[in-house]
Protein backbone atom coordinates (compact mmCIF):
# COMPACT_ATOMS: atom_id res chain seq x y z
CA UNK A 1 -3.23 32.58 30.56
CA UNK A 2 -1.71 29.34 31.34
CA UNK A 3 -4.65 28.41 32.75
CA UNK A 4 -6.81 29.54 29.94
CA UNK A 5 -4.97 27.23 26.85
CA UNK A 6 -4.88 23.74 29.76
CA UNK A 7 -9.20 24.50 29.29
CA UNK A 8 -9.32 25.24 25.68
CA UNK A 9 -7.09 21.94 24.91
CA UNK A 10 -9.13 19.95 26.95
CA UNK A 11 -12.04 20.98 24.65
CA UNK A 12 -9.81 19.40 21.94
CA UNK A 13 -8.01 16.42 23.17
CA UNK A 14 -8.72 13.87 25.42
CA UNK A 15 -8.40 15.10 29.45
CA UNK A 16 -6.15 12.56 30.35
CA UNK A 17 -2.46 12.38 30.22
CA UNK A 18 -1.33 11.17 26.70
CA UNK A 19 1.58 9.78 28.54
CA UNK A 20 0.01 7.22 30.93
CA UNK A 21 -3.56 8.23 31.08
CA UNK A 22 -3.61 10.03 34.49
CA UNK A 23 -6.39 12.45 34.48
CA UNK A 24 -7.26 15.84 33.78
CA UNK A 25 -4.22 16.84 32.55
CA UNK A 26 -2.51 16.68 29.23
CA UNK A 27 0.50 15.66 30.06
CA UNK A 28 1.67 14.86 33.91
CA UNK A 29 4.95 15.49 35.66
CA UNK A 30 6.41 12.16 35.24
CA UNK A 31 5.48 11.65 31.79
CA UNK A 32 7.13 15.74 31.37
CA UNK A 33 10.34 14.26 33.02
CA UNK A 34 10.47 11.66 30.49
CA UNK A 35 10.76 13.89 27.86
CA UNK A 36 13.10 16.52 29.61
CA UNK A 37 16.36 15.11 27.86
CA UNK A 38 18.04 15.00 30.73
CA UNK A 39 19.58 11.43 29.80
CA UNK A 40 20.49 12.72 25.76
CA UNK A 41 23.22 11.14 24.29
CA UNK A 42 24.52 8.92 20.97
CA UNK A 43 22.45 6.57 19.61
CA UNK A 44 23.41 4.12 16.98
CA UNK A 45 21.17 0.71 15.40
CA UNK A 46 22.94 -2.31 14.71
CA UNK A 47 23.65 -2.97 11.75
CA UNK A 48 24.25 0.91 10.84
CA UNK A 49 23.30 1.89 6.95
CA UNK A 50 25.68 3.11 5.36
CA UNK A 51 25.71 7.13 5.37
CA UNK A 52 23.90 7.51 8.71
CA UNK A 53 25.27 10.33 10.82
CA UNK A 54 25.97 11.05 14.08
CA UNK A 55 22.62 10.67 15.73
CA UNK A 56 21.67 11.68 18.94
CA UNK A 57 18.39 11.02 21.10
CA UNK A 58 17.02 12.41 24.25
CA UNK A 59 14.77 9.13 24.97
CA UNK A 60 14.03 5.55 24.55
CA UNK A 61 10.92 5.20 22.27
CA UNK A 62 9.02 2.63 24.24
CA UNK A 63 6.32 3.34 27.55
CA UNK A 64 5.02 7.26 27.93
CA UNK A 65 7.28 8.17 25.42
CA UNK A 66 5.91 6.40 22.54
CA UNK A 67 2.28 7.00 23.67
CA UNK A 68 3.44 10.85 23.84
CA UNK A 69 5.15 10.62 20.13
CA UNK A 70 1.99 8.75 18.62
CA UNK A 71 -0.68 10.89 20.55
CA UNK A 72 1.01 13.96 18.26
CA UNK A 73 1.72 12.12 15.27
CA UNK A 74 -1.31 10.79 15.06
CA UNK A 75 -4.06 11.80 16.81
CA UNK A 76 -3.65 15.51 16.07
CA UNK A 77 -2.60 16.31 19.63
CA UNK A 78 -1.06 19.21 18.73
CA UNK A 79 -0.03 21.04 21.92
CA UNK A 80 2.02 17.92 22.60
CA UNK A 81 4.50 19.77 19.98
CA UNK A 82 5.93 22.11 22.70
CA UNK A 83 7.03 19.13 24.95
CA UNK A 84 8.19 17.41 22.46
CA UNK A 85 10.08 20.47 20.80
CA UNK A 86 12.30 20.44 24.65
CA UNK A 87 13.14 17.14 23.87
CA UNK A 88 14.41 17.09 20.45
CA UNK A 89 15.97 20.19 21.79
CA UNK A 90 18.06 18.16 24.26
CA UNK A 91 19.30 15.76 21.86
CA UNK A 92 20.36 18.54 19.14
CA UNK A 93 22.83 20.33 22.21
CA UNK A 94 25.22 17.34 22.31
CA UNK A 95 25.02 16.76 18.54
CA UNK A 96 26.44 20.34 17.56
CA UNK A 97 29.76 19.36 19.29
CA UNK A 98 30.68 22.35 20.67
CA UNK A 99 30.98 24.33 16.93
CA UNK A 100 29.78 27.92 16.41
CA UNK A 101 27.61 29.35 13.97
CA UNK A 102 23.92 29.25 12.42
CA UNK A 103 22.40 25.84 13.39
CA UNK A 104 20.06 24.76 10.36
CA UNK A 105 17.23 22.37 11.48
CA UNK A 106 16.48 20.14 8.41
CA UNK A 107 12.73 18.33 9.49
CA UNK A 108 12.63 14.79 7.58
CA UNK A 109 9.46 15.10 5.28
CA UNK A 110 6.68 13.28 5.49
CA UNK A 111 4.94 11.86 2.66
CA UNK A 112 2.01 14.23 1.26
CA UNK A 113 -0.64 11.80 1.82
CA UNK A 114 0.37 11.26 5.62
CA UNK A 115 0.14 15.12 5.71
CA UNK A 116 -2.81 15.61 4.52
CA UNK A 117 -4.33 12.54 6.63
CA UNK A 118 -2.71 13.65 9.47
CA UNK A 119 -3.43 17.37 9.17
CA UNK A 120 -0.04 18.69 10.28
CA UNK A 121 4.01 17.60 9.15
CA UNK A 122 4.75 16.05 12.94
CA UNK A 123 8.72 16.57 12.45
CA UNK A 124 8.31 20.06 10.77
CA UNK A 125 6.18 21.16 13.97
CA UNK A 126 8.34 20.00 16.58
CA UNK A 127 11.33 21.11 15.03
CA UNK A 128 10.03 24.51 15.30
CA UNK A 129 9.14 24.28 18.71
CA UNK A 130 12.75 23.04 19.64
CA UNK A 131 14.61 25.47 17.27
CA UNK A 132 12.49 28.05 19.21
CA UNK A 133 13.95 26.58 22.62
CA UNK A 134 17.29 26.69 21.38
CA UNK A 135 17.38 30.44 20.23
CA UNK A 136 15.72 31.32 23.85
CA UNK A 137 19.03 29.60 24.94
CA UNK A 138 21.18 31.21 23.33
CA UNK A 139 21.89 29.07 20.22
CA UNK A 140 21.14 30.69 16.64
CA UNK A 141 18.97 27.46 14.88
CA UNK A 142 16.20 27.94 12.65
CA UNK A 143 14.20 25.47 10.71
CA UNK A 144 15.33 25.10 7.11
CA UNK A 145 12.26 22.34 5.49
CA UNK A 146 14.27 21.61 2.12
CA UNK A 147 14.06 17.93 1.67
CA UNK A 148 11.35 16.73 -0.11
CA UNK A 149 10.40 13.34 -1.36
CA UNK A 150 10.84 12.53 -4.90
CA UNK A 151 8.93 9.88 -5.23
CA UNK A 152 6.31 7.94 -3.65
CA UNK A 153 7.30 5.13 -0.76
CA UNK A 154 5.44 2.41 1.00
CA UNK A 155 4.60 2.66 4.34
CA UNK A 156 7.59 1.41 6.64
CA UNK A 157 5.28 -0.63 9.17
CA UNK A 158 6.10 -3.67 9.46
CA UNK A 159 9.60 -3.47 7.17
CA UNK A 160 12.80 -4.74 8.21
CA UNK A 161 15.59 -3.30 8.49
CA UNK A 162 16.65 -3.92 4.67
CA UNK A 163 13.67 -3.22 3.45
CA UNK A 164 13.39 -0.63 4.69
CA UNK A 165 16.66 0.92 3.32
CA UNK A 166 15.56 -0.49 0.02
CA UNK A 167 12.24 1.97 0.16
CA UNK A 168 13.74 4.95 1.07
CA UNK A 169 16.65 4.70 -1.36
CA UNK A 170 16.88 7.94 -3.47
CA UNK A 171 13.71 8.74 -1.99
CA UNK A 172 14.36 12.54 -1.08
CA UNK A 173 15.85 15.22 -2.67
CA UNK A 174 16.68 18.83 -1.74
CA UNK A 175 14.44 21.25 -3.35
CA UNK A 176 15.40 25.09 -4.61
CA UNK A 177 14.97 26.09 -1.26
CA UNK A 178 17.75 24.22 -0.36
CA UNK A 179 20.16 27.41 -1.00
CA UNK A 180 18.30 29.24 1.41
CA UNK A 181 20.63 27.80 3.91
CA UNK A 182 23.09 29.80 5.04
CA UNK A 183 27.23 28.83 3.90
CA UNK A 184 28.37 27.90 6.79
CA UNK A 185 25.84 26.57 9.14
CA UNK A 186 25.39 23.33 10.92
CA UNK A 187 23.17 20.84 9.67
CA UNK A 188 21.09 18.62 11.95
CA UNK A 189 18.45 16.56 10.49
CA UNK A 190 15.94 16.40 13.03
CA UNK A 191 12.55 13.67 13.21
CA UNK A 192 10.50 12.30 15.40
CA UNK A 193 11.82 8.81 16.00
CA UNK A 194 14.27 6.96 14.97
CA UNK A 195 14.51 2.84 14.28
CA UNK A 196 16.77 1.30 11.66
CA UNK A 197 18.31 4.61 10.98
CA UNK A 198 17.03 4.23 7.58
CA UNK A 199 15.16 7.30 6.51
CA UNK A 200 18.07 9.85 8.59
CA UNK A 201 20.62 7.68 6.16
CA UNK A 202 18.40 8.91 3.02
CA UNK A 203 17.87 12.11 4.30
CA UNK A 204 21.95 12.62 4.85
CA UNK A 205 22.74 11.06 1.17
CA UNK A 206 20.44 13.72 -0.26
CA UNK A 207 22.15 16.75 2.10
CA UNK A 208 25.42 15.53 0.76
CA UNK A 209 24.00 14.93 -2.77
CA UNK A 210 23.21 18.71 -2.91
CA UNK A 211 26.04 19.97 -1.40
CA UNK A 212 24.58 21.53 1.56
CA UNK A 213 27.11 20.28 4.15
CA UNK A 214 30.15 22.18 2.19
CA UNK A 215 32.41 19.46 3.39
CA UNK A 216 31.09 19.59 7.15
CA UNK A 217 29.74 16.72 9.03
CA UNK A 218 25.95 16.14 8.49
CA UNK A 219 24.68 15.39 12.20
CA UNK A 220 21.32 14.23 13.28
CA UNK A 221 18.48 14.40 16.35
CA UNK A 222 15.43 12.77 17.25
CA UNK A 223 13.16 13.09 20.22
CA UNK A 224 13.25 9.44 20.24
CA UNK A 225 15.17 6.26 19.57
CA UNK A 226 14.46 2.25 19.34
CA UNK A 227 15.68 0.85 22.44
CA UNK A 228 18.13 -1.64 20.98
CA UNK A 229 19.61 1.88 19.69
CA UNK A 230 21.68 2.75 22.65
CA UNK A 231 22.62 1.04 26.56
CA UNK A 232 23.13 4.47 28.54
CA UNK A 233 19.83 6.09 27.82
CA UNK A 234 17.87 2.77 28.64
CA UNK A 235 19.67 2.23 31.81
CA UNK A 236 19.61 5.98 33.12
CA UNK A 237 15.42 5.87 32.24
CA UNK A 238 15.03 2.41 34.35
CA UNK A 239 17.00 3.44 37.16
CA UNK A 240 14.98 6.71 37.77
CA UNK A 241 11.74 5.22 36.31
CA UNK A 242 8.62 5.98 39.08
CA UNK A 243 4.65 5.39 38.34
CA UNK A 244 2.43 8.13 37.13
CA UNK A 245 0.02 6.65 39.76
């Protein structure tokens, strides 16, 4: 069987590694470690905005992992989700902080447009592939997709950090599906990558906003951070760094 889906996505996506391009295979052992979360832990930008959460990470967005992040994102490499889903996985363990109870991914939304171009919600995916690794582990988590943007945004290439914050302000909102989630549970916003913090900020202010978090902390996850984010993921990657050749 496993054998069977490695052919059929090579019918669909390119043979080589989306980490680092070694062939015939989607995604090589290195480029797997990179993503294992081994090295998870707090990340935080400088300066913070104001309202972002505890956010954890479980790797430095920069090398195989950003060609790994982009390759699903953008390029429609869908079975990427699964690897990806371990990852974010990783970085949501440390963030729940040792509580009990219902864990209640909340996916950052992307705009309709990029869905529609893109074919596929990126965060919404992979948080179902990592709630689905956290269950097999024990942990009750399910994906809860209740923010939704309330307006329209520009695109946050190329925007600074203020700018940024400046876009996304009162962007999202919780919709009516936001009661769905249970009283009680943990919160952890969850997306792909994180760089000013700016959008996880919005997406907390609007959790709050709605009264979600019932007085709890709001915490957040992402497969991937900027590197200026954090010093103790950077330096565990480097150390065990080796080539995909």
């Amino acid at each position: 069987m496993r054998g069977w889906w490695q052919e059929l996505a090579g019918l669909v996506l390119p043979v080589d590694c989306a980490g680092c391009g070694a062939a015939r295979v989607l995604l090589c052992a290195v480029c797997r470690d990179a993503l294992s979360g081994a090295s998870a832990g707090p990340v935080r930008p400088s300066p913070p905005p104001r309202g972002l959460p505890a956010v954890h990470a479980a790797a430095v967005y920069e090398g195989a992992v950003r060609a790994v992040v982009l390759a699903h994102k953008e390029r429609g490499a869908l079975p990427l989700a699964g690897r990806l889903g371990t990852a974010l996985a990783a970085a949501v363990r440390p963030a729940l902080a040792g509580a009990g109870g219902e864990v209640a991914l909340v996916p950052v939304p992307s705009a309709r447009r990029q869905v529609r171009a893109r074919g596929h919600d990126p965060a919404r995916r992979i948080a179902l592939a990592a709630a689905a690794r956290l269950r097999r582990a024990g942990v009750p988590a399910r994906v809860a997709p209740v923010l939704r943007q309330r307006r329209a945004v520009a695109d946050q290439a190329g925007l600074g950090a203020r700018q940024r914050r400046e876009n996304l302000a009162g962007a999202l909102e919780v919709c009516r599906d936001g009661t769905r989630v249970t009283a009680g549970a943990r919160i952890v916003l969850v997306d792909d990558v994180m760089t000013t913090g700016a959008t996880l900020a919005e997406a907390a202010r609007a959790v709050r906003a709605a009264g979600l978090a019932r007085g709890a902390p709001v915490r957040a996850a992402v497969v991937a951070a900027a590197a200026g984010s954090f010093v103790q993921i950077r330096s565990a990657t480097s150390r065990g760094q080796k080539s995909c050749e």
